[in-house]
Protein backbone atom coordinates (compact mmCIF):
# COMPACT_ATOMS: atom_id res chain seq x y z
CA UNK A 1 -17.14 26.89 3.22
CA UNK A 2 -17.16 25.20 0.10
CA UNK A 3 -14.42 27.69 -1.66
CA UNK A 4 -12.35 26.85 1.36
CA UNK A 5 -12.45 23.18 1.21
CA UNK A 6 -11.68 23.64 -2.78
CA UNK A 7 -9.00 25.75 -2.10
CA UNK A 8 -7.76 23.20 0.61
CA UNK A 9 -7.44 20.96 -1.57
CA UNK A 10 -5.64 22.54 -4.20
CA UNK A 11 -3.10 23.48 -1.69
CA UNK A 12 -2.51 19.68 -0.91
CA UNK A 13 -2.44 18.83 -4.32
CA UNK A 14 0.16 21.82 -5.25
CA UNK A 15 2.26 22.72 -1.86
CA UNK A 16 2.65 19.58 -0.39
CA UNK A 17 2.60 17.30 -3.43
CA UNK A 18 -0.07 14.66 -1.73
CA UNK A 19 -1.36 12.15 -4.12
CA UNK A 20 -4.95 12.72 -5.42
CA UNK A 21 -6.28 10.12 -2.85
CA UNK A 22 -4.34 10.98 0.17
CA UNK A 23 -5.82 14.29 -0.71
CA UNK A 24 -9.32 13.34 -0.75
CA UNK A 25 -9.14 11.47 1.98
CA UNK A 26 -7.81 14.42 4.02
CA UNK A 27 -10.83 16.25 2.60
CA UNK A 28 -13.10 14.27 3.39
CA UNK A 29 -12.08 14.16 7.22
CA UNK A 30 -11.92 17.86 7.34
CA UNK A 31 -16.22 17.60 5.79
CA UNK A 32 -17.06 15.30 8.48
CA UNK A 33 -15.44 17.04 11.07
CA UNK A 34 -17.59 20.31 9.75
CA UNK A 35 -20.75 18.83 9.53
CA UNK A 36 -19.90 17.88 13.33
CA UNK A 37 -19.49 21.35 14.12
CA UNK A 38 -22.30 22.38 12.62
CA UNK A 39 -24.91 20.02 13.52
CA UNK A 40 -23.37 19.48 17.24
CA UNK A 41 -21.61 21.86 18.41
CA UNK A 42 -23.59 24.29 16.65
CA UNK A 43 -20.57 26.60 16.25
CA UNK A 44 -19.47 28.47 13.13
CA UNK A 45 -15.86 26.74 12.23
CA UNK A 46 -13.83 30.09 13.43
CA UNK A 47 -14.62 30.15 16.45
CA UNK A 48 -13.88 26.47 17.54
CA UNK A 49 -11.20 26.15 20.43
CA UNK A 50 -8.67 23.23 21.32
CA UNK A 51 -11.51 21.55 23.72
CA UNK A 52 -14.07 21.43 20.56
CA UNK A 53 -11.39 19.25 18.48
CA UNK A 54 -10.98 17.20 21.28
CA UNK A 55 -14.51 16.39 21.59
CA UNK A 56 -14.43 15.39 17.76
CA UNK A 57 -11.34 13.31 18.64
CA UNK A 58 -13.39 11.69 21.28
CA UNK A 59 -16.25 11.35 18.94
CA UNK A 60 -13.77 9.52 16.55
CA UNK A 61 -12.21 6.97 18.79
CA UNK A 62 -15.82 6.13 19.75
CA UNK A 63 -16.58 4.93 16.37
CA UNK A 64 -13.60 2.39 16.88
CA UNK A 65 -11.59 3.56 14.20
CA UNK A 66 -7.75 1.97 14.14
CA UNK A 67 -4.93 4.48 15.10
CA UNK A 68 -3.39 5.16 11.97
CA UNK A 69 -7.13 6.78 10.74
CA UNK A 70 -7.15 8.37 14.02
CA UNK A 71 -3.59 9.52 12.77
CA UNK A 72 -5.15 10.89 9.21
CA UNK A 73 -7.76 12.58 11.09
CA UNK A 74 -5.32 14.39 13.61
CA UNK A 75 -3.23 15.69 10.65
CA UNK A 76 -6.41 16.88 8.54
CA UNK A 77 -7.32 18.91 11.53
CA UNK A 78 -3.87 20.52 11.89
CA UNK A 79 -3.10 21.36 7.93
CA UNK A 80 -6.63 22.77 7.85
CA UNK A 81 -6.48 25.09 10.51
CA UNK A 82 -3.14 25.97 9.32
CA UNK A 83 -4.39 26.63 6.12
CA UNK A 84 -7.47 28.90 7.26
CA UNK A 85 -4.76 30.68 9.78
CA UNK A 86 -2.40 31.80 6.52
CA UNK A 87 -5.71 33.09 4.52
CA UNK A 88 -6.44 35.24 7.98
CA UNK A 89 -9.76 33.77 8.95
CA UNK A 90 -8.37 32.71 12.11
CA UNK A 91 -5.98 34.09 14.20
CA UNK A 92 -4.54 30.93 15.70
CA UNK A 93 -4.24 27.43 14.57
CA UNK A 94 -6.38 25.30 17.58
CA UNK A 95 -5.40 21.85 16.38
CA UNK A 96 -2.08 23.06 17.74
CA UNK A 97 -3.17 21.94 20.98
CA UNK A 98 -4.16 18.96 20.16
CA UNK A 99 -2.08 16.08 22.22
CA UNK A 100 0.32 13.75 20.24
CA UNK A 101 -0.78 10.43 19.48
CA UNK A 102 0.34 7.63 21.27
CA UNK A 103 0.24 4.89 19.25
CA UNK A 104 0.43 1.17 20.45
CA UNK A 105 3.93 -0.46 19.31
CA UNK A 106 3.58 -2.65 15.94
CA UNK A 107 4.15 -6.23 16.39
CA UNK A 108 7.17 -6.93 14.07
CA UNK A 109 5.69 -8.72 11.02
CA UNK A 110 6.68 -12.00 10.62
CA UNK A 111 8.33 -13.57 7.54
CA UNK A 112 6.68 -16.49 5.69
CA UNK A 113 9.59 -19.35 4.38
CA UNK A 114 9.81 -20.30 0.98
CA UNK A 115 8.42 -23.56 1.30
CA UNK A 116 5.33 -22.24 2.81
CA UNK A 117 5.34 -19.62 0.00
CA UNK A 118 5.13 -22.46 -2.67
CA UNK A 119 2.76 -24.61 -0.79
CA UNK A 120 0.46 -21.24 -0.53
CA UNK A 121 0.97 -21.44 -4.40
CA UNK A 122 0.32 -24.54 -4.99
CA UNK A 123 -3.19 -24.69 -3.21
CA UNK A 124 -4.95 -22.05 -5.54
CA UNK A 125 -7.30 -24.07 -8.09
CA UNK A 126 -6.00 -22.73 -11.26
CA UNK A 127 -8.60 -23.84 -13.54
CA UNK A 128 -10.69 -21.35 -13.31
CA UNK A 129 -10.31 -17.74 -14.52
CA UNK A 130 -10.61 -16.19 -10.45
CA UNK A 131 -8.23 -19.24 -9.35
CA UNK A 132 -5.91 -18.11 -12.09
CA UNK A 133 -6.20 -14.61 -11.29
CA UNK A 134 -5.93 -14.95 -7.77
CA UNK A 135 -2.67 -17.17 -7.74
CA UNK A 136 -1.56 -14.36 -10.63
CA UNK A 137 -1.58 -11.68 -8.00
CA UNK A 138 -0.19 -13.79 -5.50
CA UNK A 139 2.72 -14.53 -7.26
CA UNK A 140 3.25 -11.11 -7.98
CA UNK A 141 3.06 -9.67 -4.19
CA UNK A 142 5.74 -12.68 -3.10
CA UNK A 143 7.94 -12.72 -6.02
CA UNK A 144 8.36 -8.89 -6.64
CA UNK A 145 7.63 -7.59 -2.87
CA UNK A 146 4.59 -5.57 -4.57
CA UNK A 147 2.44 -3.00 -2.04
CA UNK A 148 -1.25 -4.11 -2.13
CA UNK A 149 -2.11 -0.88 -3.44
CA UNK A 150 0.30 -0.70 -5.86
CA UNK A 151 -1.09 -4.27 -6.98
CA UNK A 152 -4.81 -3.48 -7.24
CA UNK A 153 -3.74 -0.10 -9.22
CA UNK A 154 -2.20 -2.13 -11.80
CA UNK A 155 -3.85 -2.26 -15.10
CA UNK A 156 -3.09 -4.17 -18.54
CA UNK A 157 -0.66 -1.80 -20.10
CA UNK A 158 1.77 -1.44 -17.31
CA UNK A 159 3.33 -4.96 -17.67
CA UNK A 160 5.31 -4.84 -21.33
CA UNK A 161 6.58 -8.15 -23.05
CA UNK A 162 9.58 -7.50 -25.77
CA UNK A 163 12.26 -7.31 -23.66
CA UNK A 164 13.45 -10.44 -24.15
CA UNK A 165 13.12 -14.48 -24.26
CA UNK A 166 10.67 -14.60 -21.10
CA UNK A 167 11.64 -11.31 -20.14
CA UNK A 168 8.95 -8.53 -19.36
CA UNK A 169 8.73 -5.32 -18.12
CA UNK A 170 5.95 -4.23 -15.24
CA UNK A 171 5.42 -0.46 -14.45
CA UNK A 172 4.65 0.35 -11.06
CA UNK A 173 3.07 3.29 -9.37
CA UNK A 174 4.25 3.24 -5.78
CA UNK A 175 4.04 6.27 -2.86
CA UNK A 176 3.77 9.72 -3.85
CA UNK A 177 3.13 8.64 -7.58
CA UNK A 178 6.68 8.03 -7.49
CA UNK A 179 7.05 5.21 -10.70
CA UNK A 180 9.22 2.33 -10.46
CA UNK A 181 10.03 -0.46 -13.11
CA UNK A 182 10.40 -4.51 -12.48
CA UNK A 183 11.71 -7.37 -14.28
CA UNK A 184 9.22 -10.30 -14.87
CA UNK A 185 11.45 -13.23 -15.65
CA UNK A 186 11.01 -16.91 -16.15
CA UNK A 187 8.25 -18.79 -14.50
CA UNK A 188 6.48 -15.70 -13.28
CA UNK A 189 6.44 -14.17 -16.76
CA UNK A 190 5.12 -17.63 -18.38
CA UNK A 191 2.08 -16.99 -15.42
CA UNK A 192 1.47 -13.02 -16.07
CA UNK A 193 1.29 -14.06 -19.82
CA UNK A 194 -1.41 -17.17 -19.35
CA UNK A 195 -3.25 -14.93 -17.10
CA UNK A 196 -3.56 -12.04 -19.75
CA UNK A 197 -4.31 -14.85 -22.73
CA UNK A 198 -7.05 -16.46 -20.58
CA UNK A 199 -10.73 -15.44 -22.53
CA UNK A 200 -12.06 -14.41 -19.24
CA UNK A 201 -8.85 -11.51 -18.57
CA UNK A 202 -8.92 -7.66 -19.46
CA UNK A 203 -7.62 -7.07 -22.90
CA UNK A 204 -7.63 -2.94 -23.02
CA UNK A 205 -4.21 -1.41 -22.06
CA UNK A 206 -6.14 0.94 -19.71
CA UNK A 207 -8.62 -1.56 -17.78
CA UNK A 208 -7.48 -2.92 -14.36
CA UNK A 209 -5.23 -6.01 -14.46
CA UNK A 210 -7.20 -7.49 -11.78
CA UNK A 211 -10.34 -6.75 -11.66
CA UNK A 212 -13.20 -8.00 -9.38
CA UNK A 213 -15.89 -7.20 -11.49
CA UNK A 214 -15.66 -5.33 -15.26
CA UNK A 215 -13.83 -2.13 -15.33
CA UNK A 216 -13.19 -2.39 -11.61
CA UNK A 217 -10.30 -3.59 -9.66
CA UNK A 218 -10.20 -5.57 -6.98
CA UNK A 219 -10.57 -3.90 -4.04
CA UNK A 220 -7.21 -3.72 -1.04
CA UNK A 221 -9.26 -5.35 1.44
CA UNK A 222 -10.81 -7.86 -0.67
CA UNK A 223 -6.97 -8.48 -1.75
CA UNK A 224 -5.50 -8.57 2.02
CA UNK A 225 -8.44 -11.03 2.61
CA UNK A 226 -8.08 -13.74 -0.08
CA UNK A 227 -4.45 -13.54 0.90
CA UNK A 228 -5.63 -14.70 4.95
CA UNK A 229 -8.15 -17.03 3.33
CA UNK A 230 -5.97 -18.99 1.32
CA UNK A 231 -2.69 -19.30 3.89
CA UNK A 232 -5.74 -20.46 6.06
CA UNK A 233 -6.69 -23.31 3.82
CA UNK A 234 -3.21 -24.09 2.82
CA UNK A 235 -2.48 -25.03 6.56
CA UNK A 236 -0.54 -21.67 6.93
CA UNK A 237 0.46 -20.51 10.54
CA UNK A 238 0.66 -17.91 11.67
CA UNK A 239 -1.64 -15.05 9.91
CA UNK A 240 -0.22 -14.13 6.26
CA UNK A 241 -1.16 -10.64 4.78
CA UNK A 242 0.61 -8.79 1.77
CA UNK A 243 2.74 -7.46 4.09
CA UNK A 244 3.94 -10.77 5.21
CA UNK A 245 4.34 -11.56 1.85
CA UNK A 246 6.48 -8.13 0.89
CA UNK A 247 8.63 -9.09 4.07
CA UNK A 248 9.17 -12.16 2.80
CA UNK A 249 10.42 -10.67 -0.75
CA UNK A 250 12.90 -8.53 1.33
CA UNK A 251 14.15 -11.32 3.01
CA UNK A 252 14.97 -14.27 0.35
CA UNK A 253 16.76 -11.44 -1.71
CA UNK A 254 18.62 -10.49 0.90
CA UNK A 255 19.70 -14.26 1.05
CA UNK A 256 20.16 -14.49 -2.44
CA UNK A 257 23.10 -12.40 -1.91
CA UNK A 258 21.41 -9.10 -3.65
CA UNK A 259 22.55 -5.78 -1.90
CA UNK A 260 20.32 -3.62 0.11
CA UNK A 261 20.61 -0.52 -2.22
CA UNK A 262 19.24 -3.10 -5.18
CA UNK A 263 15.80 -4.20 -2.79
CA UNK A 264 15.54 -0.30 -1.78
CA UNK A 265 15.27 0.32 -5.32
CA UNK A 266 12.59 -2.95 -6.36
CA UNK A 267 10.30 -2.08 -2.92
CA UNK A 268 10.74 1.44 -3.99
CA UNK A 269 11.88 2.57 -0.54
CA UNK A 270 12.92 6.16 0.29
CA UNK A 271 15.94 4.96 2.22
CA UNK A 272 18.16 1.47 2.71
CA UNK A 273 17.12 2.34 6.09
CA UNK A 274 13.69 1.28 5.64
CA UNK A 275 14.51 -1.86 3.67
CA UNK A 276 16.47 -2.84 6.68
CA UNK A 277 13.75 -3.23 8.47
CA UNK A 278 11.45 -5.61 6.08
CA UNK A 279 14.69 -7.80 6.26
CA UNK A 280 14.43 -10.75 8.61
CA UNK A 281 18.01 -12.38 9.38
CA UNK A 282 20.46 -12.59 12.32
CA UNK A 283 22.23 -10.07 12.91
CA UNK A 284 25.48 -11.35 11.65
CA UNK A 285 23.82 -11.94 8.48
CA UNK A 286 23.11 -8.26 8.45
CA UNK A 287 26.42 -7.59 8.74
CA UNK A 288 28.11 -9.38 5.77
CA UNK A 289 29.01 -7.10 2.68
CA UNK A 290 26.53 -7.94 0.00
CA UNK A 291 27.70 -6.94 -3.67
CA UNK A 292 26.45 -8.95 -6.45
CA UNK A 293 22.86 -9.64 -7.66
CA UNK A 294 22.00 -13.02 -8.11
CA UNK A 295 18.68 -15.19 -8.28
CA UNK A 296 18.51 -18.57 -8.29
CA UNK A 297 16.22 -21.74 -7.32
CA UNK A 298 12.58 -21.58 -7.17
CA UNK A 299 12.13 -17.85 -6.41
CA UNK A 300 13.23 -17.00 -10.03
CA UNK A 301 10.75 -18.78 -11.23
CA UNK A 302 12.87 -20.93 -13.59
């Protein structure tokens, strides 16, 4: 069972060109599901049927897991019988069975205005090396539309000065390890750059940018919570997450006249299709020919 899990793995890694975490966490799905099998159902993993997954499905939802888990856990079953069915342990792939997921519709996320952006800002205490680095990574999710895990996986070397009078560079790793470059510019640069000169911040190229403790980033929920925490205090309604804030970045670009294909290309986006939808204007707005980059007022941080 072990070799098979290995071997599962690798073909995740390889075939289908997962990243090393999406792997794992496919992995370790497949080893809970097993040790569920084994310990009760009592059945050797060959011979399970389409009304044994269901009962681990059942087992799942029990726990109270979210649907998009539920979602990772339906897919791990499928690719794993899959892959057992191409080495010919199995004749037939039983996840096949398995119902679709209905999932409950997503409440459009809601966009946070400028204004409130700034006065979220302005109520982080930054006199303090955790104020500081808090109302660092802040800035960063608003003003460059960051992912919270691509935040979090930042570390010291991917941001690069040298590129010019208050000009830097910062390297992202987005979805699918797919890499993606940004321009820090102007006031946000000036705050990156007393952030990294504080005593208190990483100094090796390789160490997380924000860490929570040494050597160790700050964790996504820890991240999505501080966020919530300090819209809270700041007198913030309604709820503002990362995502809020990454909505938010779509938005004010889009009204600062820079084209769709530009803030597919800084969200790092598959399609303009997608970026459409983090956009948060009338529909007549949506319809006007964008064609120039440009950035003014607050948000470029002059």
């Amino acid at each position: 069972m072990i070799a098979w899990i290995d071997l599962y793995r690798k073909e995740l890694l390889k075939v289908n060109g997962f990243s090393p975490s999406t792997v794992e966490t496919y992995v370790l799905s497949i080893q809970a599901f097993l040790i569920f099998a084994r310990e009760e159902l009592k059945m050797d993993v060959r011979r399970i049927k389409g009304p044994h997954l269901m009962q681990w499905m059942g087992y799942l939802k029990a726990t109270g897991i979210g649907s998009s888990r539920m979602e990772g856990h339906h897919y791990a079953l499928k690719s794993f019988f899959a892959f057992l069915q191409r080495a010919g342990e199995i004749k037939s792939n039983p996840a096949e069975a398995l119902p679709l997921l209905i999932h409950r519709k997503r409440e459009r996320t809601h966009c946070l205005s400028t204004p409130d952006a700034f006065r979220m800002l302005d109520s982080f205490d930054r006199i303090s090396w955790q104020g500081l680095r808090n109302y660092t990574m802040v800035s960063l999710l608003w003003a460059l539309g960051l992912r919270t895990a691509e935040l979090t996986g930042l570390t010291v070397g991917k941001f690069e000065i040298g590129h010019g009078k208050r000009i830097g560079l910062l390297r992202i790793r987005g979805k699918n390890k797919k890499q993606r470059a940004l321009f820090v510019v102007d006031r946000l640069f000036d705050t990156l750059v007393t952030y990294l000169t504080h005593p208190e911040s990483p100094k090796k190229k390789l160490a997380p940018l924000f860490p929570a403790q040494p050597n160790k980033a700050i964790s996504n929920n820890r991240l999505q919570r501080l966020v919530k925490d300090q819209a809270k205090a700041a007198g913030i309604v309604p709820e503002v997450t990362p995502r809020v804030l990454r909505h938010s970045f779509a938005t004010e670009m889009y009204l600062q006249n820079v084209p769709l294909s530009a803030i597919q290309a800084m969200m790092g986006h598959e399609s303009v299709a997608e970026t459409s939808i983090y956009v948060h204007v009338s529909e007549k707005l949506k319809q006007l020919a964008l064609d120039a980059i440009h950035l003014s007022g607050r948000l470029s941080w002059e």
